[in-house]
N, C-alpha and C. Protein backbone atom coordinates (compact mmCIF):
# COMPACT_ATOMS: atom_id res chain seq x y z
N UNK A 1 -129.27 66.49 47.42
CA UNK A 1 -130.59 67.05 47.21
C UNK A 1 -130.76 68.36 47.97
N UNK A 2 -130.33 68.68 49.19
CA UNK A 2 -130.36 69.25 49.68
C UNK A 2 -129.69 70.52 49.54
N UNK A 3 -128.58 70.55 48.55
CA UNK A 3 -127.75 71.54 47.73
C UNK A 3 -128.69 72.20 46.94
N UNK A 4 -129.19 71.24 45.96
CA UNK A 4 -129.99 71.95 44.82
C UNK A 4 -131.35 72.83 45.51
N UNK A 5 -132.03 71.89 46.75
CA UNK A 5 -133.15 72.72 47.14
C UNK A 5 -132.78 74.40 47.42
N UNK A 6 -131.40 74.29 48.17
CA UNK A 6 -130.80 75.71 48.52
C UNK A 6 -130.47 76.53 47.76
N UNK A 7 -129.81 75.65 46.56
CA UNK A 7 -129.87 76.55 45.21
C UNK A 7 -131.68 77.27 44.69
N UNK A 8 -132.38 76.00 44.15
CA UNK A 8 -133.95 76.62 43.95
C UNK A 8 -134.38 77.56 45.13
N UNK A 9 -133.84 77.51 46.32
CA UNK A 9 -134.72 78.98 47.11
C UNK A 9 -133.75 79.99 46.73
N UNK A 10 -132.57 79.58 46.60
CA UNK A 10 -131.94 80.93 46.05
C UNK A 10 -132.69 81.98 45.16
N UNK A 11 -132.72 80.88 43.94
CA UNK A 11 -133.33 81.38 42.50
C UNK A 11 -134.59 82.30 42.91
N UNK A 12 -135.55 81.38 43.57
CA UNK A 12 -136.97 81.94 43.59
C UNK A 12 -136.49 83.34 44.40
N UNK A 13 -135.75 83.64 45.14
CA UNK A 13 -135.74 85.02 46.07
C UNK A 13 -135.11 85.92 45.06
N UNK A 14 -134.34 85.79 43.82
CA UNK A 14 -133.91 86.87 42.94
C UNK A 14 -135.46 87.31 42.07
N UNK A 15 -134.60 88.39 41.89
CA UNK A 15 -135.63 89.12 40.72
C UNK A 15 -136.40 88.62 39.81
N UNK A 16 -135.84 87.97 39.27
CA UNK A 16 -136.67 87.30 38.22
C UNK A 16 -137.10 86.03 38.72
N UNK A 17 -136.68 85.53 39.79
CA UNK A 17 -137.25 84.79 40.02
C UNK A 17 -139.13 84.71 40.60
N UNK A 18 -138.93 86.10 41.25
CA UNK A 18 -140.16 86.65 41.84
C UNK A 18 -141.08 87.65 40.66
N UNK A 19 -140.16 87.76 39.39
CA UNK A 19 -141.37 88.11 38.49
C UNK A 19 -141.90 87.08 38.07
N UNK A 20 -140.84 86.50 37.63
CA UNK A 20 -141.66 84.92 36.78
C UNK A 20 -142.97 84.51 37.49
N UNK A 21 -142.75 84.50 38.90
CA UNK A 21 -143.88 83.44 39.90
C UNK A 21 -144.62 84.49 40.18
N UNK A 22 -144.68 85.84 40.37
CA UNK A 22 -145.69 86.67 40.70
C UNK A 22 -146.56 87.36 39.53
N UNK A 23 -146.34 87.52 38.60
CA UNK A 23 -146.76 88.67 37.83
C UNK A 23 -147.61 87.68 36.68
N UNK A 24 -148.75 88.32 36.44
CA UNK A 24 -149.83 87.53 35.79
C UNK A 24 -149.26 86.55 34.73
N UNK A 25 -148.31 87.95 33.62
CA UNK A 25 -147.82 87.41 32.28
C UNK A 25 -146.31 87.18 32.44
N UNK A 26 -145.53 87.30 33.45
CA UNK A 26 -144.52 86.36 33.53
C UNK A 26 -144.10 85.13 33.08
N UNK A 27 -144.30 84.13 33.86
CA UNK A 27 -144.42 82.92 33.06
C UNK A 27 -144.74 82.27 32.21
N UNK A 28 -146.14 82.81 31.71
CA UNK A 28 -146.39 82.56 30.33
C UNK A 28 -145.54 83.44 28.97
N UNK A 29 -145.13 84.47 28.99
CA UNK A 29 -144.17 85.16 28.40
C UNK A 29 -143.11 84.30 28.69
N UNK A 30 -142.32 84.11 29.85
CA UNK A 30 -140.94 83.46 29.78
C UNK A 30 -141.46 81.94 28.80
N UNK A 31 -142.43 81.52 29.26
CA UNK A 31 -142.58 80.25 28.80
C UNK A 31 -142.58 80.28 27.14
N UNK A 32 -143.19 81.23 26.40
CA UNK A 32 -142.74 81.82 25.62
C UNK A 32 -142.06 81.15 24.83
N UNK A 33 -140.70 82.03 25.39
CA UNK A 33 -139.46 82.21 24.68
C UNK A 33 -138.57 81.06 24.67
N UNK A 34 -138.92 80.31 26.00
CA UNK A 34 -138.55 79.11 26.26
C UNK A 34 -139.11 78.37 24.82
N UNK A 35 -140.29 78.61 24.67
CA UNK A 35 -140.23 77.00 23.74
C UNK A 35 -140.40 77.65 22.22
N UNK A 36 -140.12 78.84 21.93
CA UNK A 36 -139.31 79.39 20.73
C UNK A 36 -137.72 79.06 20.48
N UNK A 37 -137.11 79.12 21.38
CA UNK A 37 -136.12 78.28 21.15
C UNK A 37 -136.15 77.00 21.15
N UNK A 38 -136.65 76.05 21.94
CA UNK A 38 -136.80 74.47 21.92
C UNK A 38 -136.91 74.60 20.45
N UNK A 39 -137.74 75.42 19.69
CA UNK A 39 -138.55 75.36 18.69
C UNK A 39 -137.69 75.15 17.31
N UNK A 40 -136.81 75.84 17.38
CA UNK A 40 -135.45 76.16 16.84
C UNK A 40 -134.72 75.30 17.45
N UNK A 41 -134.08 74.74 18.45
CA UNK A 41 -133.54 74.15 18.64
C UNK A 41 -133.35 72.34 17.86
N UNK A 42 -134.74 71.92 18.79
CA UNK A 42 -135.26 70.45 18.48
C UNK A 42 -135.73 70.72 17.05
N UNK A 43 -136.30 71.67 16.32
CA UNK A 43 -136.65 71.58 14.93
C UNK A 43 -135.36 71.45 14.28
N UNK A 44 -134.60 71.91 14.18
CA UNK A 44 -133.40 71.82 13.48
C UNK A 44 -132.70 70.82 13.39
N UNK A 45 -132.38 70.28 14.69
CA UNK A 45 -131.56 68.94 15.11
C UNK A 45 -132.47 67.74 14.74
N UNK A 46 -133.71 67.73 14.79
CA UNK A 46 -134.71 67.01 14.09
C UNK A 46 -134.67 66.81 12.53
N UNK A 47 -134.26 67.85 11.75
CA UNK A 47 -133.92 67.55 10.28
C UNK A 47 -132.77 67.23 9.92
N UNK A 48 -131.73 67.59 10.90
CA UNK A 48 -130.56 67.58 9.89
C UNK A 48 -130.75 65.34 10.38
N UNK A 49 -131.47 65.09 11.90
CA UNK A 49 -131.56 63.47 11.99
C UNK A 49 -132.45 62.99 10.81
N UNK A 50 -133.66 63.27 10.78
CA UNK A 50 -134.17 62.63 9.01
C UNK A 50 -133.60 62.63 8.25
N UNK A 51 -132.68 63.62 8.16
CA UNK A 51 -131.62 63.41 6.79
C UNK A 51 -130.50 62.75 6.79
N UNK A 52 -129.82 62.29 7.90
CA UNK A 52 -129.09 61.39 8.51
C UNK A 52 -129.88 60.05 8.04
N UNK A 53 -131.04 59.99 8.43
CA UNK A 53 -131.98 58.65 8.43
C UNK A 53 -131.95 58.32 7.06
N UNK A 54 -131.94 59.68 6.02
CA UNK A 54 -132.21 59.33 4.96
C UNK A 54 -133.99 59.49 4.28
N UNK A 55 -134.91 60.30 5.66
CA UNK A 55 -136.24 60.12 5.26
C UNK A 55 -136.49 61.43 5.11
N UNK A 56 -135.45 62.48 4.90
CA UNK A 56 -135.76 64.11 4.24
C UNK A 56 -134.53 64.55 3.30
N UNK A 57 -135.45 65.72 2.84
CA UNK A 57 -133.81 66.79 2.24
C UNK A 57 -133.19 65.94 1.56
N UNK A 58 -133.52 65.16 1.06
CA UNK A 58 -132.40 64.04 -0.18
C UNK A 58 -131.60 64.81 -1.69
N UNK A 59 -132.15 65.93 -1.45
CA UNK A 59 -131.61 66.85 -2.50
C UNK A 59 -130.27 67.33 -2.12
N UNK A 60 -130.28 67.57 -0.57
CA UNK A 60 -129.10 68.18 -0.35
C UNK A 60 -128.34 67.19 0.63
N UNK A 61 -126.92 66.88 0.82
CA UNK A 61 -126.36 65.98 1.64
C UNK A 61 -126.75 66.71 3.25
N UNK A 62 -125.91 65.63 4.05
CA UNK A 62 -126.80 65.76 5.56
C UNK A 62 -125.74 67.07 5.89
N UNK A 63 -124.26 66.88 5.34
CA UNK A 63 -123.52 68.26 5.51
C UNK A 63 -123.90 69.36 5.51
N UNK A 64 -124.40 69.47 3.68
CA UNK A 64 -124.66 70.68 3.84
C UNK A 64 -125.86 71.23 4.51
N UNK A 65 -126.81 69.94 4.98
CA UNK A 65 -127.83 71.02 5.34
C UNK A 65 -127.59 71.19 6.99
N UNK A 66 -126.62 70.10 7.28
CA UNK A 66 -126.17 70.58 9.14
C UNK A 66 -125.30 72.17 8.85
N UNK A 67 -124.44 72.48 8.21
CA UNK A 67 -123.96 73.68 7.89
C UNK A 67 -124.92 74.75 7.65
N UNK A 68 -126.58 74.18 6.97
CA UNK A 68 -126.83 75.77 6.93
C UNK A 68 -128.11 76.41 8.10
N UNK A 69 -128.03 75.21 8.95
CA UNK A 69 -129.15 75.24 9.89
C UNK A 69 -128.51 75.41 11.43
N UNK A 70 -126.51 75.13 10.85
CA UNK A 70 -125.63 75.60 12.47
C UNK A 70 -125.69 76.68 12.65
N UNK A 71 -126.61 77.96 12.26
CA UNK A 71 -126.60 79.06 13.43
C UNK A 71 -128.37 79.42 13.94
N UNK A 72 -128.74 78.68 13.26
CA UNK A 72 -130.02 78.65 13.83
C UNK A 72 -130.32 77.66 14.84
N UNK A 73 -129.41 76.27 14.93
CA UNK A 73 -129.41 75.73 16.18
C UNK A 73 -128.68 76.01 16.97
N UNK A 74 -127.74 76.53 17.18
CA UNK A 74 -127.25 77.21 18.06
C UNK A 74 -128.15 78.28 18.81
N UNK A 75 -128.56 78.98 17.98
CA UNK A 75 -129.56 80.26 18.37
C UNK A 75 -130.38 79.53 19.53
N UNK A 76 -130.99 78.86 18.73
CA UNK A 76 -132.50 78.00 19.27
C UNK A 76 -131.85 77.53 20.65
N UNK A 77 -130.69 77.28 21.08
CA UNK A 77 -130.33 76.58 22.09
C UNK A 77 -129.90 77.60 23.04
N UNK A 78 -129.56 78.77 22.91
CA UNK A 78 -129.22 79.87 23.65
C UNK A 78 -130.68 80.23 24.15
N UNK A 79 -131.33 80.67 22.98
CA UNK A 79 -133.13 81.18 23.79
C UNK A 79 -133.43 80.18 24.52
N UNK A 80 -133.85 78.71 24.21
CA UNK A 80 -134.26 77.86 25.02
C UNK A 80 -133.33 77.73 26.36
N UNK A 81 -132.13 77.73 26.59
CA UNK A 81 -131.88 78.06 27.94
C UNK A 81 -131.94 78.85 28.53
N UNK A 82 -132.10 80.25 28.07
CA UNK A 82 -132.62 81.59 28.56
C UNK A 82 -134.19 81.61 29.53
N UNK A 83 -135.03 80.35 28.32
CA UNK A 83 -135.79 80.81 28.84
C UNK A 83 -135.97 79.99 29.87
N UNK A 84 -135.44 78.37 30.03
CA UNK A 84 -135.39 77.64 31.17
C UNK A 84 -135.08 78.03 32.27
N UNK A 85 -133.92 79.29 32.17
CA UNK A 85 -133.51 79.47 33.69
C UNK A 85 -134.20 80.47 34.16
N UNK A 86 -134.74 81.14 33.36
CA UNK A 86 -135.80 81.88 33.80
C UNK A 86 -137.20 81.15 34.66
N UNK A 87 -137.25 80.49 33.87
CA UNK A 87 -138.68 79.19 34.27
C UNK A 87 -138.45 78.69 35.53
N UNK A 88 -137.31 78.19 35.12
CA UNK A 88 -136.83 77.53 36.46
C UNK A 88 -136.78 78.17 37.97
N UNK A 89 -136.28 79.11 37.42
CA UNK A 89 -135.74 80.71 39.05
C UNK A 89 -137.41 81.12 39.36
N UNK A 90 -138.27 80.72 38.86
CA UNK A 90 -139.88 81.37 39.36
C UNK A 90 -140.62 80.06 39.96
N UNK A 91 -139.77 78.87 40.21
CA UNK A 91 -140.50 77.62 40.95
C UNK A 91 -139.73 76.59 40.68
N UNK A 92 -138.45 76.92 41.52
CA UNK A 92 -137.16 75.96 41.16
C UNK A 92 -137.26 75.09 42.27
N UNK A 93 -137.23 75.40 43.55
CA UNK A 93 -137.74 74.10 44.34
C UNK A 93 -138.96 73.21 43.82
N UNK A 94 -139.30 73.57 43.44
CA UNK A 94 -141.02 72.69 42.92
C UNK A 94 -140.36 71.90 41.99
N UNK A 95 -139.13 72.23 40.76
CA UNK A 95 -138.83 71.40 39.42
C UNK A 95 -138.08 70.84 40.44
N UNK A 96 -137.15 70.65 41.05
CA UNK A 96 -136.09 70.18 41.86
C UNK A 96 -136.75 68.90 42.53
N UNK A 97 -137.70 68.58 42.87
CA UNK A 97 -138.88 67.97 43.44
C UNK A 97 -139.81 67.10 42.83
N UNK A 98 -139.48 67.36 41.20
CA UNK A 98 -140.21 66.95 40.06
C UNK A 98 -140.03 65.74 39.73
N UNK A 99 -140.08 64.46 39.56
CA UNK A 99 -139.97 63.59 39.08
C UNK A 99 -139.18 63.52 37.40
N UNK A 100 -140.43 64.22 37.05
CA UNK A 100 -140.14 64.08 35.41
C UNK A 100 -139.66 65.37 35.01
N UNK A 101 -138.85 66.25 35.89
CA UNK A 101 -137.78 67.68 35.42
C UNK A 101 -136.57 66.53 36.10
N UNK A 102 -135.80 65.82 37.04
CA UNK A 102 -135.18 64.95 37.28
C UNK A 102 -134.62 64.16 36.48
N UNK A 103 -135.79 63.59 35.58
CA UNK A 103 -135.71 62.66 34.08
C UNK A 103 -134.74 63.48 33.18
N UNK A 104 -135.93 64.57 33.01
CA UNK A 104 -135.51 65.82 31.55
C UNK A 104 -134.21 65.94 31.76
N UNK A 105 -134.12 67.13 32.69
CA UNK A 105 -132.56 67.59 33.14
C UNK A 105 -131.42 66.96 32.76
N UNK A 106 -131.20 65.81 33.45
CA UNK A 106 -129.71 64.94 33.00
C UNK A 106 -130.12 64.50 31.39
N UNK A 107 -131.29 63.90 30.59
CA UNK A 107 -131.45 64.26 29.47
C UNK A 107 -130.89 65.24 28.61
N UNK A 108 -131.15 65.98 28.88
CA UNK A 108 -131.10 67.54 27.86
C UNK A 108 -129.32 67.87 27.79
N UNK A 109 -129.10 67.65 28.77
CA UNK A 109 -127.51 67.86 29.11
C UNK A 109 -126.67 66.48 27.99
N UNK A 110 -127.30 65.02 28.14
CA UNK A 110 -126.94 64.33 27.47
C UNK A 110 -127.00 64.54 25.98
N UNK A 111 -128.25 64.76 25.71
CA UNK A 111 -128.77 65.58 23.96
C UNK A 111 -127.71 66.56 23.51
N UNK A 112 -127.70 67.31 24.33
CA UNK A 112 -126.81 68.56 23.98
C UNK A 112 -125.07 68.27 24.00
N UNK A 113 -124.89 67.13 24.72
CA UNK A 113 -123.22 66.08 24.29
C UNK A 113 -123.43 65.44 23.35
N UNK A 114 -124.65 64.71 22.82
CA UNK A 114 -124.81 64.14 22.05
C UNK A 114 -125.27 64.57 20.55
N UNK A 115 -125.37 65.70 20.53
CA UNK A 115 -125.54 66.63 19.99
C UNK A 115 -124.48 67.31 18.66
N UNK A 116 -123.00 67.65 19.85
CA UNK A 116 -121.86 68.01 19.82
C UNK A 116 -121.09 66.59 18.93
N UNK A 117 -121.33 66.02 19.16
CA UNK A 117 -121.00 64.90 18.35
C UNK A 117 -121.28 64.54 17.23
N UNK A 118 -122.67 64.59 16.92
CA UNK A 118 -123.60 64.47 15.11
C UNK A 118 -122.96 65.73 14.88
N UNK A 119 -122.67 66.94 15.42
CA UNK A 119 -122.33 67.90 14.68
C UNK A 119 -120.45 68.08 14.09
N UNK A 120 -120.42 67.10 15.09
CA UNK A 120 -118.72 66.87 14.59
C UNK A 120 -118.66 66.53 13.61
N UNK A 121 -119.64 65.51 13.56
CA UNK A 121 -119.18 63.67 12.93
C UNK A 121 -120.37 64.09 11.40
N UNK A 122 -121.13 65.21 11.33
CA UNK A 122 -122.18 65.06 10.24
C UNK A 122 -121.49 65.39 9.13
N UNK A 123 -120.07 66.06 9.29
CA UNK A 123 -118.75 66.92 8.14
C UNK A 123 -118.53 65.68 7.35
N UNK A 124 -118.29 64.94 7.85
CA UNK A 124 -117.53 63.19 7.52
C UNK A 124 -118.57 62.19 7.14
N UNK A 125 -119.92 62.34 7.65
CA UNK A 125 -120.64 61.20 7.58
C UNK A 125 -121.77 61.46 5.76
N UNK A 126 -121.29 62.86 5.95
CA UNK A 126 -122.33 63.65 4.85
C UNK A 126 -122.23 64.13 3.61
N UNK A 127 -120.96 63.56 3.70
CA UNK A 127 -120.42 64.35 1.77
C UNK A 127 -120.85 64.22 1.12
N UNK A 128 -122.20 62.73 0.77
CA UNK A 128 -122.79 62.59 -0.57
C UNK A 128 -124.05 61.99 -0.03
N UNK A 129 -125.28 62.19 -0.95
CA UNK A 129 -126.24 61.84 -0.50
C UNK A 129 -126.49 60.74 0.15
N UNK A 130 -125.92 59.65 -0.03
CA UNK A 130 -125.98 58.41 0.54
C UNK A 130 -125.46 58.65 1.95
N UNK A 131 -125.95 58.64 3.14
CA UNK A 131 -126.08 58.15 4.40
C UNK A 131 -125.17 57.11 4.76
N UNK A 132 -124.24 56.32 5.23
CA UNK A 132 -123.73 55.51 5.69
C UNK A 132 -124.61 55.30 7.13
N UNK A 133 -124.50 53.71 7.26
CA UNK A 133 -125.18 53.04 8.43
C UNK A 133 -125.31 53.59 9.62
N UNK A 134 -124.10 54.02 10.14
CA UNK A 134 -123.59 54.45 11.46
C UNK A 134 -124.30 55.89 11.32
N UNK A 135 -124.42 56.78 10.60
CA UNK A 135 -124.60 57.92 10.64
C UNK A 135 -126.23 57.62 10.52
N UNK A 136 -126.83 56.84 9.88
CA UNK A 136 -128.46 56.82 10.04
C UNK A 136 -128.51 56.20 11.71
N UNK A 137 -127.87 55.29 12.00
CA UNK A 137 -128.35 54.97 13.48
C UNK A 137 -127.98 56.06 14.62
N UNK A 138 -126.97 56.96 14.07
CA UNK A 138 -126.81 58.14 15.11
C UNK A 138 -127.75 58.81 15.00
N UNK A 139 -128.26 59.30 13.81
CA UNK A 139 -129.64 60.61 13.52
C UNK A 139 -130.84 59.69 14.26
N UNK A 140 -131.02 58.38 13.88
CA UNK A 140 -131.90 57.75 15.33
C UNK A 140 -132.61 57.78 16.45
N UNK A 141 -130.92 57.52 16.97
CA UNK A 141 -130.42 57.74 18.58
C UNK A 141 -131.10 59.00 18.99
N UNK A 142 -130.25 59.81 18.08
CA UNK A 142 -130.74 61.64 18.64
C UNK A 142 -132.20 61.83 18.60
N UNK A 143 -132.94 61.50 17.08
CA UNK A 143 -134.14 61.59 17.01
C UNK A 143 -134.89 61.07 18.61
N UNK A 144 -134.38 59.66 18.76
CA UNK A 144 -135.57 58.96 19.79
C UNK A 144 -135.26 60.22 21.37
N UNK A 145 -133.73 60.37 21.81
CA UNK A 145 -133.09 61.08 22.93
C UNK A 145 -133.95 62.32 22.99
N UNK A 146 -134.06 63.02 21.45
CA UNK A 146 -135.08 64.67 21.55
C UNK A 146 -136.74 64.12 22.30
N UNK A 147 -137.14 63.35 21.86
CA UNK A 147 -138.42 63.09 22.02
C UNK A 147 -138.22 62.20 23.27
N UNK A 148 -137.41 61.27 23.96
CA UNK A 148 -137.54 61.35 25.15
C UNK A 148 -137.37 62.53 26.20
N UNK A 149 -136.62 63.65 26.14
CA UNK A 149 -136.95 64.83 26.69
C UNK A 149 -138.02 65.46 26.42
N UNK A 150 -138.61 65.72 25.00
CA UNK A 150 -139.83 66.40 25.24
C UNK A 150 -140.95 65.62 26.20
N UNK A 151 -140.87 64.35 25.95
CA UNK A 151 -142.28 63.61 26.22
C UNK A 151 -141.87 63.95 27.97
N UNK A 152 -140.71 63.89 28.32
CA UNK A 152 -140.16 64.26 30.30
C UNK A 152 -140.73 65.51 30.31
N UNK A 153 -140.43 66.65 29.26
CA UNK A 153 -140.91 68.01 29.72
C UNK A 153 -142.55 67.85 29.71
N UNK A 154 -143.14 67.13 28.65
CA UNK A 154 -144.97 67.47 28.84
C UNK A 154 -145.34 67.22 30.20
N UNK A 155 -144.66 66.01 30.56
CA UNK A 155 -145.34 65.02 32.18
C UNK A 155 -144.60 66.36 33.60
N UNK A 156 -143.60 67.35 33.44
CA UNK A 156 -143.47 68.43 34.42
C UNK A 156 -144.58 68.92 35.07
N UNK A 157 -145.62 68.92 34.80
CA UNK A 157 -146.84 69.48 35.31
C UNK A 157 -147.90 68.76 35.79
N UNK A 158 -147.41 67.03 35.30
CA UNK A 158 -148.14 66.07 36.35
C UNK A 158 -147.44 65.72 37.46
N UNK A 159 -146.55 66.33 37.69
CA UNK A 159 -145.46 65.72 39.11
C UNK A 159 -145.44 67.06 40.11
């Protein structure tokens, strides 16, 4: 614990760390961009799982539509960490300290392995409209894993 606190005073003493936390529209700008990507991120990975589930997009298999939404989740996942570490470097001892950024954190890291995997496995699971079992209980999994991180990120600001 005591690593990471040294890391978060690090952060907060850089540049951006001291715009983020000082400057009126800092943080709300970073915050921003932060959840323009989540936005893109979790929206994306959110459809290609309904269509895994079998409860969207039935027109098109879960392949092709993980193929045409892989550079927009990708995208979405680059801004959204952009804008986290930004977020983070303007009151990183405070998240470090957080209860429910503690939760998120090892979360998000898991999502994003778990992630890497539906995106392996959606080539194989998706060739024809029909869904196989395993592949609806993975789009699931992911579905319930996204929304246990978001629901960790809302509660950040009660801890």
């Amino acid at each position: 614990m005591q690593t990471l606190l040294s890391l978060g005073q690090w952060l907060e003493s850089t540049s951006f760390g001291t715009f983020v936390r000082n400057t009126l529209w800092g943080y709300p700008y970073v915050q921003l961009i932060h959840f323009t990507g989540l936005s893109l991120w979790v929206g994306t990975i959110a459809a290609v799982d309904l269509r895994l589930m079998g409860l969207a997009g039935r027109r098109h298999s879960a392949a092709e539509l993980a193929d045409q939404l892989l550079p927009w989740t990708w995208t979405g996942l680059g801004i959204a960490v952009l804008g986290g570490i930004l977020l983070f470097s303007g009151i990183a001892t405070s998240y470090v300290q957080n209860a429910a950024f503690q939760v998120k954190f090892p979360l998000v890291l898991l999502g994003i392995a778990y992630h890497v995997v539906i995106q392996r496995k959606v080539g194989k699971w998706g060739q024809s409209l029909v869904t196989p079992p395993v592949a609806k209980l993975a789009g699931f999994t992911e579905f319930v894993l996204w929304f246990a991180i978001v629901t960790a990120a809302v509660y950040i600001p009660n801890y």
